[in-house]
N, C-alpha and C. Protein backbone atom coordinates (compact mmCIF):
# COMPACT_ATOMS: atom_id res chain seq x y z
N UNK A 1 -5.40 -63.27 -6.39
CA UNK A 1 -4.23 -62.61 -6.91
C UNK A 1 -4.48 -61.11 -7.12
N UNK A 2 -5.80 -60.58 -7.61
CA UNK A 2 -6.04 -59.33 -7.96
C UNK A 2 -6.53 -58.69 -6.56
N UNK A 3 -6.14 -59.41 -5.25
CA UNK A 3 -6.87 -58.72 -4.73
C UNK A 3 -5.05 -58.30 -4.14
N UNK A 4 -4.55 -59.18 -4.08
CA UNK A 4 -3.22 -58.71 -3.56
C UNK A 4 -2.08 -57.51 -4.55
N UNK A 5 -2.43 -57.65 -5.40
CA UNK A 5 -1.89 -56.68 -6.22
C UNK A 5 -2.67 -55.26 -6.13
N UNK A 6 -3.86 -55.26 -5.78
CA UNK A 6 -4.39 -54.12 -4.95
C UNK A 6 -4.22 -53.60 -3.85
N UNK A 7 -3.63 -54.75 -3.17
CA UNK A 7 -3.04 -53.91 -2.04
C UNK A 7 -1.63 -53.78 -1.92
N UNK A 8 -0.77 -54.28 -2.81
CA UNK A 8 0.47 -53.64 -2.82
C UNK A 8 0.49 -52.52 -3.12
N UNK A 9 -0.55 -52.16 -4.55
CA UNK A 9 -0.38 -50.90 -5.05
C UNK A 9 -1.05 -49.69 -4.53
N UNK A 10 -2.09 -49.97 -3.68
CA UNK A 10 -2.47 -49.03 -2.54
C UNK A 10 -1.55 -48.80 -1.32
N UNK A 11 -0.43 -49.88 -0.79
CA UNK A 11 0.54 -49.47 0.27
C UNK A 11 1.80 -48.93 -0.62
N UNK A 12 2.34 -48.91 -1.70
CA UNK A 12 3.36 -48.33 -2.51
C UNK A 12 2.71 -46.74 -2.54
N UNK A 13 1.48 -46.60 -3.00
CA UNK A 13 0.99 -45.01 -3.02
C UNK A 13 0.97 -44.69 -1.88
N UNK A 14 0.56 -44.93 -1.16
CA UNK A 14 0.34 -44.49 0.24
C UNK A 14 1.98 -44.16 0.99
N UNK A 15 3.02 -45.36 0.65
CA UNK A 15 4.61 -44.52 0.96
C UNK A 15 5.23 -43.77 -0.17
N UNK A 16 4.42 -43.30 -1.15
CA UNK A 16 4.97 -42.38 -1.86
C UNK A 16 4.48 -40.65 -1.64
N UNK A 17 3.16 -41.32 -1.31
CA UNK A 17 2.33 -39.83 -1.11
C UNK A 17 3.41 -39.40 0.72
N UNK A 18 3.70 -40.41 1.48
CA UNK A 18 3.87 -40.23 3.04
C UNK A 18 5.81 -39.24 2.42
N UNK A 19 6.38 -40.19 1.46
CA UNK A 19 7.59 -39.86 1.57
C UNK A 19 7.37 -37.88 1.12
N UNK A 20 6.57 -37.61 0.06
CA UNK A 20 6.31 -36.28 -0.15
C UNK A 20 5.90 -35.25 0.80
N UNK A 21 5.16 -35.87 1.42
CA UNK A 21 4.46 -34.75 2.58
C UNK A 21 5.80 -34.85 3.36
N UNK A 22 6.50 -35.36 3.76
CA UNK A 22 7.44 -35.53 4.73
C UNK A 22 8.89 -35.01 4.44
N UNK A 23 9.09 -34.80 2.95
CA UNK A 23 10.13 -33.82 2.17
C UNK A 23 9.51 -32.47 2.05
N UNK A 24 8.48 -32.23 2.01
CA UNK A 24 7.95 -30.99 2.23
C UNK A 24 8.20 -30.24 3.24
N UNK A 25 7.70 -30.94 4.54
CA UNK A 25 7.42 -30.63 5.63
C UNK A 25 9.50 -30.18 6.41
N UNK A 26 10.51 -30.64 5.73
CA UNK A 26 11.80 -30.66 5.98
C UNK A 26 11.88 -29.08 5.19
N UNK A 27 11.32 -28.45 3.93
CA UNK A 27 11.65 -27.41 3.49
C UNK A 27 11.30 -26.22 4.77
N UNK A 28 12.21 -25.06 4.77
CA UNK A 28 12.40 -23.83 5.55
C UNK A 28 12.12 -22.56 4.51
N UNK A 29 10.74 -22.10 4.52
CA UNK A 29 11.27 -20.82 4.09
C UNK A 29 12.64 -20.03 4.70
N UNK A 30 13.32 -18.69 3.62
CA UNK A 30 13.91 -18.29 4.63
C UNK A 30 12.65 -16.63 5.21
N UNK A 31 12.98 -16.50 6.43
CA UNK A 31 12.27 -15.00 6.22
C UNK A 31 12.82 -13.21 5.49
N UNK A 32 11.46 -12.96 5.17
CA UNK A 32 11.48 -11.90 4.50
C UNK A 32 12.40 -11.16 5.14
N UNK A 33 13.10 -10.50 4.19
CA UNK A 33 13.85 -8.88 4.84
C UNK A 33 12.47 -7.77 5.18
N UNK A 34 13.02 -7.16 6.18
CA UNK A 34 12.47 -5.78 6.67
C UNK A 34 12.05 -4.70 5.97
N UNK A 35 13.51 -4.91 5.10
CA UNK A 35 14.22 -3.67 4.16
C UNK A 35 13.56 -3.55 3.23
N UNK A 36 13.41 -2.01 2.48
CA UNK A 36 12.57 -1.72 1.01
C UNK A 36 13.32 -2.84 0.26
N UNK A 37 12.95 -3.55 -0.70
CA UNK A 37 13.47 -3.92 -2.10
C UNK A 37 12.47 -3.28 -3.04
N UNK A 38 13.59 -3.36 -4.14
CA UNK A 38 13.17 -2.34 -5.29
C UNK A 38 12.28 -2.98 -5.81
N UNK A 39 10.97 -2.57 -6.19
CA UNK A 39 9.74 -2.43 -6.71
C UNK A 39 8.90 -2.67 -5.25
N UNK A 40 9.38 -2.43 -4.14
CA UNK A 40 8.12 -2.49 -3.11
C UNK A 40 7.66 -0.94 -3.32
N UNK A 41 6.14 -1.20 -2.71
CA UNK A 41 5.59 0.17 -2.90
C UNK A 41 6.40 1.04 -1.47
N UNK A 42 5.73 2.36 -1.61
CA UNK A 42 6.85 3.41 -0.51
C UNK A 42 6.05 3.22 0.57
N UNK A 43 6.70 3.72 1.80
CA UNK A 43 5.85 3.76 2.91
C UNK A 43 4.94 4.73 3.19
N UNK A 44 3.73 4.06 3.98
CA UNK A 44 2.77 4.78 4.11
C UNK A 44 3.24 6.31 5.31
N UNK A 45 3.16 7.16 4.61
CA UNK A 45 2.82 8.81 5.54
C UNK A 45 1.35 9.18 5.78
N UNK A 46 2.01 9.73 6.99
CA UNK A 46 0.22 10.26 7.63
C UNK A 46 0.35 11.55 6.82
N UNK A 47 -0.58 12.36 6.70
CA UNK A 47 -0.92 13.40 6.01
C UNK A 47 0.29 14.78 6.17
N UNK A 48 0.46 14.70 7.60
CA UNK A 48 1.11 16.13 7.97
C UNK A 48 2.78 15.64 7.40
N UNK A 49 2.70 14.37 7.13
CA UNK A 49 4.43 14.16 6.94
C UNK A 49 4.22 14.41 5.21
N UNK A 50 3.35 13.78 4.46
CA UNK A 50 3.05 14.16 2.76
C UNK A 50 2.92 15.46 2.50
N UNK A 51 2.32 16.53 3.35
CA UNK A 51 2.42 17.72 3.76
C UNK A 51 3.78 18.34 3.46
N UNK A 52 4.45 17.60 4.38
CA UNK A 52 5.89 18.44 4.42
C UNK A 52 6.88 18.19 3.31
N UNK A 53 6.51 17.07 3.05
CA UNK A 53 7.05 16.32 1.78
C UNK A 53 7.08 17.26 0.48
N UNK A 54 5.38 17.11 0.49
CA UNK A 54 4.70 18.30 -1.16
C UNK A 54 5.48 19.15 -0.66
N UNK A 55 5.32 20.22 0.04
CA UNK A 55 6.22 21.19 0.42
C UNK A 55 7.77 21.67 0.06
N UNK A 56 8.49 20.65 0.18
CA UNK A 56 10.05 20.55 0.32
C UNK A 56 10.43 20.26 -1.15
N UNK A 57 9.12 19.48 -1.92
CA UNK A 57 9.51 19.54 -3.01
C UNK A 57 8.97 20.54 -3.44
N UNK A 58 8.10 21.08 -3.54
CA UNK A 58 7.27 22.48 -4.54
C UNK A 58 8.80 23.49 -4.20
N UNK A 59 9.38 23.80 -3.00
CA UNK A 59 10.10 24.52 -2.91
C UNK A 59 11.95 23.91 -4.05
N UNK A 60 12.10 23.25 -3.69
CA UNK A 60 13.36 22.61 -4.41
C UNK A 60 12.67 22.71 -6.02
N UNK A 61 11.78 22.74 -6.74
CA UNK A 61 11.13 23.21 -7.76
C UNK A 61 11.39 24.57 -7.86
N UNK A 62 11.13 25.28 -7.51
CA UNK A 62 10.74 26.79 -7.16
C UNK A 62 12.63 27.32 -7.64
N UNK A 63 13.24 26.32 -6.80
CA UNK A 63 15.07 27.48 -6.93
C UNK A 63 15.36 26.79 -8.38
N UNK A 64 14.87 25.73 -9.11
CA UNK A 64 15.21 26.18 -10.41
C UNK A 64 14.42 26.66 -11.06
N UNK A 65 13.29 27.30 -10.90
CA UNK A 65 12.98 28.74 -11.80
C UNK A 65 13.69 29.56 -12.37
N UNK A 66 14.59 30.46 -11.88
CA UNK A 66 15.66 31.43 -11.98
C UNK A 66 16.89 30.38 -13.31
N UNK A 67 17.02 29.25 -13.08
CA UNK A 67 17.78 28.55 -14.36
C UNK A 67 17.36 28.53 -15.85
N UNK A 68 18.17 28.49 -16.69
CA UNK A 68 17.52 28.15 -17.89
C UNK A 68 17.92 27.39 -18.72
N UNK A 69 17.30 27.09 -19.35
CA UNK A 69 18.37 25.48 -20.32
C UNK A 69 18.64 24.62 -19.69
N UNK A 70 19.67 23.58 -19.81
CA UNK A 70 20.37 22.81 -19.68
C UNK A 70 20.50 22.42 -18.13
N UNK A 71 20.99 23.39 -17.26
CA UNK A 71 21.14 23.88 -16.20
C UNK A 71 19.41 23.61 -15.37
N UNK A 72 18.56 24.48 -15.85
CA UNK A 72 17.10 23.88 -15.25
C UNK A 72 16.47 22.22 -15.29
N UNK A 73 16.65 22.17 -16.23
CA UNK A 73 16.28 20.33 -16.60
C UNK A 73 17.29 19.64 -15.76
N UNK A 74 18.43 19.87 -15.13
CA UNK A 74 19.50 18.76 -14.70
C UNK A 74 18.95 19.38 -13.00
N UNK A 75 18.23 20.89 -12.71
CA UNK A 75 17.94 21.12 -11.50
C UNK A 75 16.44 20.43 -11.47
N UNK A 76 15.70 19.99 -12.12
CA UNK A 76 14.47 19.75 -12.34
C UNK A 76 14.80 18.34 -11.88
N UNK A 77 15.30 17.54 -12.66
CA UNK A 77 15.24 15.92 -12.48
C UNK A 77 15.97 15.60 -11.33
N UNK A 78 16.96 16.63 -11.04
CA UNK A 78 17.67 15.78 -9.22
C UNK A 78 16.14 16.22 -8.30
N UNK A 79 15.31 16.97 -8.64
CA UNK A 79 13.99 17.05 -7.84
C UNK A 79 13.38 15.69 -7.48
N UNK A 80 13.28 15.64 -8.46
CA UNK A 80 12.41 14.35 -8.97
C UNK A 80 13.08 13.26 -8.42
N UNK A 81 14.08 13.47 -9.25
CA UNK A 81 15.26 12.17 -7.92
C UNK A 81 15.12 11.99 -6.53
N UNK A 82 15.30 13.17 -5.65
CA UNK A 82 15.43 13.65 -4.73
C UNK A 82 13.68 13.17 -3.99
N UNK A 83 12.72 13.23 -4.91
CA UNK A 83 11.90 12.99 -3.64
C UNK A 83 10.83 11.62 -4.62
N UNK A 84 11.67 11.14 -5.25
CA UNK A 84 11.17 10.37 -6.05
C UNK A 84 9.86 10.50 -6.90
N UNK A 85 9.58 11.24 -7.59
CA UNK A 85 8.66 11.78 -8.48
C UNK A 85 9.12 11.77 -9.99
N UNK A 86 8.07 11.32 -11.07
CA UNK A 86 8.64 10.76 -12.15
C UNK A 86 8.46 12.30 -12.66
């Protein structure tokens, strides 16, 4: 008797473990987007493009010098905006 109740309960596990792998195997990731999502890191630049980058911003820095007050801080942070720099 105990030997048959051992093997029911070894062929019941055995179609429980089969039914799992086999509901698994039916799941689809979907694939990744291409596209930035927000908190991916930025893309990698080769040097001469970070180059031009530092650049474009040191200069967009530079034309609110001449501001003062209110007016400089709102030209300061669209910088920052602008080339994403905290």
């Amino acid at each position: 008797m105990n030997k048959l109740l051992y093997v029911l309960t070894a062929g019941a596990a055995a179609l429980v473990l089969a039914s799992g792998i086999s509901i698994a195997a039916d799941e689809h990731p979907e694939p990744r987007s291409t596209a930035a999502q927000p908190g991916d890191p930025a893309p990698v630049m080769t040097a001469p493009e970070q180059q031009k980058r530092d650049d474009e911003y040191m200069a967009a820095l530079k034309k609110c010098d001449p501001l003062t007050g209110g007016q400089k801080q709102k030209c300061v942070d669209a910088a920052h905006k602008k080339f994403n720099r905290l």
